[in-house]
Protein backbone atom coordinates (compact mmCIF):
# COMPACT_ATOMS: atom_id res chain seq x y z
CA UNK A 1 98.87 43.28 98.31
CA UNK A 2 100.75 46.00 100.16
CA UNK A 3 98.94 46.92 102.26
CA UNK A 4 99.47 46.38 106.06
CA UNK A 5 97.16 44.06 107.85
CA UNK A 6 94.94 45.05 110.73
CA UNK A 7 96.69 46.05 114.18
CA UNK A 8 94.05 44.12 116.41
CA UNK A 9 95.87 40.62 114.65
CA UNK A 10 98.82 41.28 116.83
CA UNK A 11 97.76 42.69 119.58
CA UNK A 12 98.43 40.25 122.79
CA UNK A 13 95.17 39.63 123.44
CA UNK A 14 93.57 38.76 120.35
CA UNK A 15 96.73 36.01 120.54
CA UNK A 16 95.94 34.37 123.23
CA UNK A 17 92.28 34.19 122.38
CA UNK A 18 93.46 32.70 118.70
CA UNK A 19 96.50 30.19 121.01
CA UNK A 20 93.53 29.30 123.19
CA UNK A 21 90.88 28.58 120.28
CA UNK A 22 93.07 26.60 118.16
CA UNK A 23 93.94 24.39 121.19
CA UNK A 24 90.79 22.93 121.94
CA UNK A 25 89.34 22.99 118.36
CA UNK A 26 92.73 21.18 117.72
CA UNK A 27 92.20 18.90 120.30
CA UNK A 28 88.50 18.49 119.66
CA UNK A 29 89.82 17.56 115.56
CA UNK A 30 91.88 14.92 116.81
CA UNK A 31 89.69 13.34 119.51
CA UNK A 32 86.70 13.13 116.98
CA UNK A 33 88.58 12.29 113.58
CA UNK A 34 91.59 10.92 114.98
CA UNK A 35 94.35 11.45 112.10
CA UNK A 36 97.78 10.44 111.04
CA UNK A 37 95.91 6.98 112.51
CA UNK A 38 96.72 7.29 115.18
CA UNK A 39 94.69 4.96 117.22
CA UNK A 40 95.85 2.63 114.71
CA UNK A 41 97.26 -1.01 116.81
CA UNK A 42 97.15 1.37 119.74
CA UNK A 43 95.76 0.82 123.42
CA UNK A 44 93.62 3.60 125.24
CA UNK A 45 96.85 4.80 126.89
CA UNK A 46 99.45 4.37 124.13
CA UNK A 47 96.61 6.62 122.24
CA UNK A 48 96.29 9.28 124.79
CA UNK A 49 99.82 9.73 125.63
CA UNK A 50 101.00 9.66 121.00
CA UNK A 51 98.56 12.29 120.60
CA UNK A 52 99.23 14.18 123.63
CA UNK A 53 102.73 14.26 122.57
CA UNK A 54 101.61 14.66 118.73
CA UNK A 55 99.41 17.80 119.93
CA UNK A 56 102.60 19.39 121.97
CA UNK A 57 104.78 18.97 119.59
CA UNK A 58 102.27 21.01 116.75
CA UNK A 59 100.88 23.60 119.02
CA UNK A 60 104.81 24.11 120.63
CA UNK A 61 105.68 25.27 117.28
CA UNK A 62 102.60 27.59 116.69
CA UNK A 63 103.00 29.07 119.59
CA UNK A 64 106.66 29.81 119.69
CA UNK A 65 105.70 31.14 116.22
CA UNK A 66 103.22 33.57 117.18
CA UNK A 67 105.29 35.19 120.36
CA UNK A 68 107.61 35.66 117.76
CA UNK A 69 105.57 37.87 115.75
CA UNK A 70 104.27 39.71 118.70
CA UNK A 71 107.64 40.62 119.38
CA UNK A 72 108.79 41.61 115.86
CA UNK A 73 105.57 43.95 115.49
CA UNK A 74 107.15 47.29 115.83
CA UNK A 75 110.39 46.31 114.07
CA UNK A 76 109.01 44.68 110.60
CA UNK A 77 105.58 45.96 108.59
CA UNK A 78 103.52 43.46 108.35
CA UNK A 79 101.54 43.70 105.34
CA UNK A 80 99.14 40.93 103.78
CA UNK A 81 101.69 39.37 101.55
CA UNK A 82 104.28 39.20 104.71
CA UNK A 83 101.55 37.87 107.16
CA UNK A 84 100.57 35.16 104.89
CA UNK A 85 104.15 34.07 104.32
CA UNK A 86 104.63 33.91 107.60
CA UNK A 87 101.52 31.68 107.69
CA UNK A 88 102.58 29.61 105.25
CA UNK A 89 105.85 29.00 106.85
CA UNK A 90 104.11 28.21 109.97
CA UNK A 91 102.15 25.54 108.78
CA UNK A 92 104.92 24.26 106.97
CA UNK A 93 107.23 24.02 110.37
CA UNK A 94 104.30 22.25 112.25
CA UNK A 95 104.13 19.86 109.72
CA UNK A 96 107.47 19.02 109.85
CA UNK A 97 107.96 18.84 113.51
CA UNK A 98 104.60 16.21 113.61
CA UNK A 99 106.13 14.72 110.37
CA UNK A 100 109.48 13.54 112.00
CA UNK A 101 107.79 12.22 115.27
CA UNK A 102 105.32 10.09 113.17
CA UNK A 103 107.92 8.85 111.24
CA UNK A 104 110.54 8.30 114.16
CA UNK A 105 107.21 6.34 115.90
CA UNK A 106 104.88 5.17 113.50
CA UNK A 107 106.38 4.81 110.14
CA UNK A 108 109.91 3.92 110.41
CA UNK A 109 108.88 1.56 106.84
CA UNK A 110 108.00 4.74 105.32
CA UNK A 111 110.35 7.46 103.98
CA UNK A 112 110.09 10.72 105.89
CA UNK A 113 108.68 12.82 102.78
CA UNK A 114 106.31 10.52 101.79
CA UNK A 115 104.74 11.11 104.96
CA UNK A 116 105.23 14.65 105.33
CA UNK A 117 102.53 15.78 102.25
CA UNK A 118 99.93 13.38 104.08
CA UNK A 119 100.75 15.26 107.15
CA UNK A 120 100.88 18.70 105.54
CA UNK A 121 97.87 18.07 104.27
CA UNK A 122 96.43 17.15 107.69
CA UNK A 123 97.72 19.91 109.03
CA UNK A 124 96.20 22.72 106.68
CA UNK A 125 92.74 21.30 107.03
CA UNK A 126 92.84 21.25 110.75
CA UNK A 127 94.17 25.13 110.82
CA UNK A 128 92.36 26.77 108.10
CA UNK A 129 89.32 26.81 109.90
CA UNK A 130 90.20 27.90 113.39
CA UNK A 131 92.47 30.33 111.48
CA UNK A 132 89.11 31.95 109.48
CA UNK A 133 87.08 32.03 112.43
CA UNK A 134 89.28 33.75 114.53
CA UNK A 135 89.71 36.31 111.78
CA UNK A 136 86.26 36.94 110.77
CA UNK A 137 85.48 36.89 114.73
CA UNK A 138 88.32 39.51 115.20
CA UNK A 139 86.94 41.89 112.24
CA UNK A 140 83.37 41.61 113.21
CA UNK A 141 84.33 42.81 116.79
CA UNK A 142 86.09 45.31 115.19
CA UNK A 143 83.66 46.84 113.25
CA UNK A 144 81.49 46.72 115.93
CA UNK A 145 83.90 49.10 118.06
CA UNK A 146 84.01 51.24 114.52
CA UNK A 147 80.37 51.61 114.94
CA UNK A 148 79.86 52.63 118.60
CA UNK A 149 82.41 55.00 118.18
CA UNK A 150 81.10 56.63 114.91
CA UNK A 151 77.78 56.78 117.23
CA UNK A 152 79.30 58.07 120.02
CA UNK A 153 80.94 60.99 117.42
CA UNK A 154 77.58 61.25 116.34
CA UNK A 155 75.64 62.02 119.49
CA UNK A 156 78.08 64.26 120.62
CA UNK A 157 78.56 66.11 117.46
CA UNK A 158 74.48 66.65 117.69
CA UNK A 159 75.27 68.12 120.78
CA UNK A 160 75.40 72.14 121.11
CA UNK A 161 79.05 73.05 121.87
CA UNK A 162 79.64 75.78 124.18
CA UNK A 163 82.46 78.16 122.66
CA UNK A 164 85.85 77.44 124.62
CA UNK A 165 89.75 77.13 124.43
CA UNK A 166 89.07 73.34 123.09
CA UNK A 167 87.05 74.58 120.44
CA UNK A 168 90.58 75.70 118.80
CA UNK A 169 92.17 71.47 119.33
CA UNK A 170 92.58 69.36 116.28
CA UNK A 171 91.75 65.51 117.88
CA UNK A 172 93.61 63.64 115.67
CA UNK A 173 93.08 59.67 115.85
CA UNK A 174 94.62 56.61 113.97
CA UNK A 175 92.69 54.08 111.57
CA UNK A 176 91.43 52.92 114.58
CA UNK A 177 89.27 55.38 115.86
CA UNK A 178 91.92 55.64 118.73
CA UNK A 179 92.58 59.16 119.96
CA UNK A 180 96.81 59.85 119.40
CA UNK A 181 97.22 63.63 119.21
CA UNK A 182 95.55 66.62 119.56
CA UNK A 183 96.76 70.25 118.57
CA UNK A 184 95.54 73.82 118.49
CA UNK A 185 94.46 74.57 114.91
CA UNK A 186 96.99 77.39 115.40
CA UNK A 187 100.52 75.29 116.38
CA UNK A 188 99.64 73.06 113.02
CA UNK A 189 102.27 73.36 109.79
CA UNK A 190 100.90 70.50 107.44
CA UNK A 191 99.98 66.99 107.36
CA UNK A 192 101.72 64.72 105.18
CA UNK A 193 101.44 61.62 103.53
CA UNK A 194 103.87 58.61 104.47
CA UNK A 195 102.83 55.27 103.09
CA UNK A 196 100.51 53.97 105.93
CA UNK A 197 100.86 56.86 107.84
CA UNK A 198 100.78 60.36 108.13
CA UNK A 199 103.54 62.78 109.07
CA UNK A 200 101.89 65.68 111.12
CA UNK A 201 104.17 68.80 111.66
CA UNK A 202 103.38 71.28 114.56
CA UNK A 203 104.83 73.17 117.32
CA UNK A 204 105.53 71.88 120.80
CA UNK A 205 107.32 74.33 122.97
CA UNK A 206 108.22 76.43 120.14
CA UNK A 207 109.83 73.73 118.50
CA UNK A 208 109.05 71.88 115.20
CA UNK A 209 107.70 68.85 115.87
CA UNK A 210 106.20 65.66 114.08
CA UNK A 211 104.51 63.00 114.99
CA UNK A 212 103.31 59.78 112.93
CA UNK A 213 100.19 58.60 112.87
CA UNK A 214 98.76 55.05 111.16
CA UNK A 215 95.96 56.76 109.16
CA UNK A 216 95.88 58.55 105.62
CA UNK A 217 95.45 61.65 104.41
CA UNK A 218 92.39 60.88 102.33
CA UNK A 219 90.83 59.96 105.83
CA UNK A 220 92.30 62.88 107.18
CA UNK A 221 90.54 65.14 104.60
CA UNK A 222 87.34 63.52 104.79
CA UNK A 223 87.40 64.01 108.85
CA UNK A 224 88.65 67.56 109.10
CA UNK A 225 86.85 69.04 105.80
CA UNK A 226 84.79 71.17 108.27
CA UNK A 227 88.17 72.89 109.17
CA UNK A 228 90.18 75.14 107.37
CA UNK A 229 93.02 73.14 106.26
CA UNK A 230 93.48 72.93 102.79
CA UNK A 231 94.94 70.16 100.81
CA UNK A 232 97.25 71.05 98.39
CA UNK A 233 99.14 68.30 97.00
CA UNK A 234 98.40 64.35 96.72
CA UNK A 235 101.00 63.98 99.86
CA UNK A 236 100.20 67.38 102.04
CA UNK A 237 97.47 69.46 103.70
CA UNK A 238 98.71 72.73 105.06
CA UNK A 239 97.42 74.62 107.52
CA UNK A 240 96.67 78.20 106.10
CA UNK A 241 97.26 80.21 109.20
CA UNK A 242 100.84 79.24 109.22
CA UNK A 243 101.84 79.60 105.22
CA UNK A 244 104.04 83.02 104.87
CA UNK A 245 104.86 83.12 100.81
CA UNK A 246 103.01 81.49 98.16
CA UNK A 247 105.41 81.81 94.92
CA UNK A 248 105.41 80.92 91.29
CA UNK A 249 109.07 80.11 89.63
CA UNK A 250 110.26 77.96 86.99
CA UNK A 251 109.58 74.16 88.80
CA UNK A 252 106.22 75.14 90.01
CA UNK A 253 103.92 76.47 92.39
CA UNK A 254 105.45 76.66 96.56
CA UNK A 255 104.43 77.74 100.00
CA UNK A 256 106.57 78.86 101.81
CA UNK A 257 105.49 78.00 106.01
CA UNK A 258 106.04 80.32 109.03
CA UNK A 259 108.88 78.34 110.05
CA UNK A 260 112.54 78.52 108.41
CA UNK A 261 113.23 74.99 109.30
CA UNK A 262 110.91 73.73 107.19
CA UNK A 263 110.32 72.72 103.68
CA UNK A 264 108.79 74.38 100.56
CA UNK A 265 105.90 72.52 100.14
CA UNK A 266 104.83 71.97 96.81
CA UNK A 267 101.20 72.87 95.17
CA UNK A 268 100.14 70.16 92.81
CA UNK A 269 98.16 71.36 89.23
CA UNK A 270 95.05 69.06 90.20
CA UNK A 271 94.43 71.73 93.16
CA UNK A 272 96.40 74.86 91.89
CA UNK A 273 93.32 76.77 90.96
CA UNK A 274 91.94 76.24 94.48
CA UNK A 275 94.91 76.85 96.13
CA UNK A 276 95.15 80.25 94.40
CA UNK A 277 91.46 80.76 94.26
CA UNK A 278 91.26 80.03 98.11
CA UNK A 279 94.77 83.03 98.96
CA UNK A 280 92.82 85.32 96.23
CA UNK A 281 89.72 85.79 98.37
CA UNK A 282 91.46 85.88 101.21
CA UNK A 283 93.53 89.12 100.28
CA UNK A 284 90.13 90.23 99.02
């Protein structure tokens, strides 16, 4: 499960829309169902002010949880096995926090972890749907946006283009859709692969550059395979207007970039022959 989990789950927004869901579903739960009983031997006041207190206590921690992870966003990855860790610890906290005031309240006869699986329990049930909702909401929307943009592409790709300087710009956007960088076709080295990301290499005021991008090169392929960039290893595309020396020695087949600070970049055997094939006509 490494793989990192969508950037719209911690962006502010989309938190305060899932702090402000799981509020009043939480409070609609308790008002309807009434657990950890307790209305039990309880007046109309002595109700409303335990679960008020019961509810502060819960959503104090979830809270506090999620501002945390907000803030740790661009320090720590988070990829689907981290984010539901961090879940699970979550729900575990609340459900320690509402454990120890029940007990300390309501069950001072009963020890502290016999009420804390009931209450664990309790707590799981009333956050795993909230929780799925606000996910599945968040996706949906987000395919949506995925949808008006490919559109958008669409209609303006169907559009004729009058020649100009822009003609010669590489737009380069993240997984997203989201517009990051764009460079002339002739200032680009090579693309690489990085994980999540890709490492594009180019020149900005005639100095090597790079900039990373949350995308991957498979994407990047499929997007630009109306340009000439060739891809010449699982973990690079080069640009061909900028390779100097292609050479054959002992380890393998290299290009060699128009830049001395730079790399060799290697040419894998799965796309050798096109590589070669691709140089071959060109000198042709």
């Amino acid at each position: 499960m490494k793989k990192v989990i969508p950037s719209y789950i911690l962006e502010k927004k989309n938190i305060i829309k899932l702090i402000v869901f799981v509020t009043f579903f939480v409070l609609t739960f308790v008002v309807i169902f009434k657990p950890f009983n307790s209305n039990k031997g309880r007046n109309i006041d002595e109700y409303v002010i335990y679960t008020t207190i019961m509810l502060a206590i819960g959503l104090s921690v979830f809270v506090g949880s999620r501002i945390l992870m907000y803030r740790l966003r661009n320090k720590i990855i988070f990829y689907y096995r981290t984010f539901i860790v961090w879940v699970s610890v979550e729900i575990t906290l609340i459900s320690f926090a509402c454990s120890l005031f029940y007990w300390l309240n309501d069950a001072r006869d009963v020890a502290f972890f016999t009420a804390f699986p009931k209450i664990f329990l309790y707590t799981i049930a009333i956050l795993f749907l909230p929780y799925s909702i606000s996910f599945l909401y968040l996706e949906l929307k987000e395919k949506n946006k995925v949808l008006e943009r490919i559109k958008s592409t669409h209609n303006e790709s169907s559009t004729e283009k009058q020649p100009n300087e822009e003609s010669n710009l590489i737009h380069f956007s993240d997984d997203r859709g989201n517009l990051k960088l764009s460079v002339s076709i002739n200032n680009l080295f090579f693309i690489e692969a990085d994980d999540n990301y890709v490492k594009i290499c180019y020149i900005n005021k005639e100095k090597v550059t790079h900039f990373i991008l949350r995308n991957s090169l498979k994407n990047i392929e499929e997007t630009f395979s109306d340009i000439n960039l060739i891809r010449c290893h699982r973990s690079y595309i080069i640009n061909p207007l900028k390779v100097k020396v292609m050479r054959r020695d002992k380890d393998g087949l290299f290009i060699e970039l128009d830049a001395k600070s730079l790399p060799d970049i290697p040419v894998s055997k799965t796309y050798s022959q096109q590589v070669i094939s691709l140089f071959s006509n060109a000198s042709s």
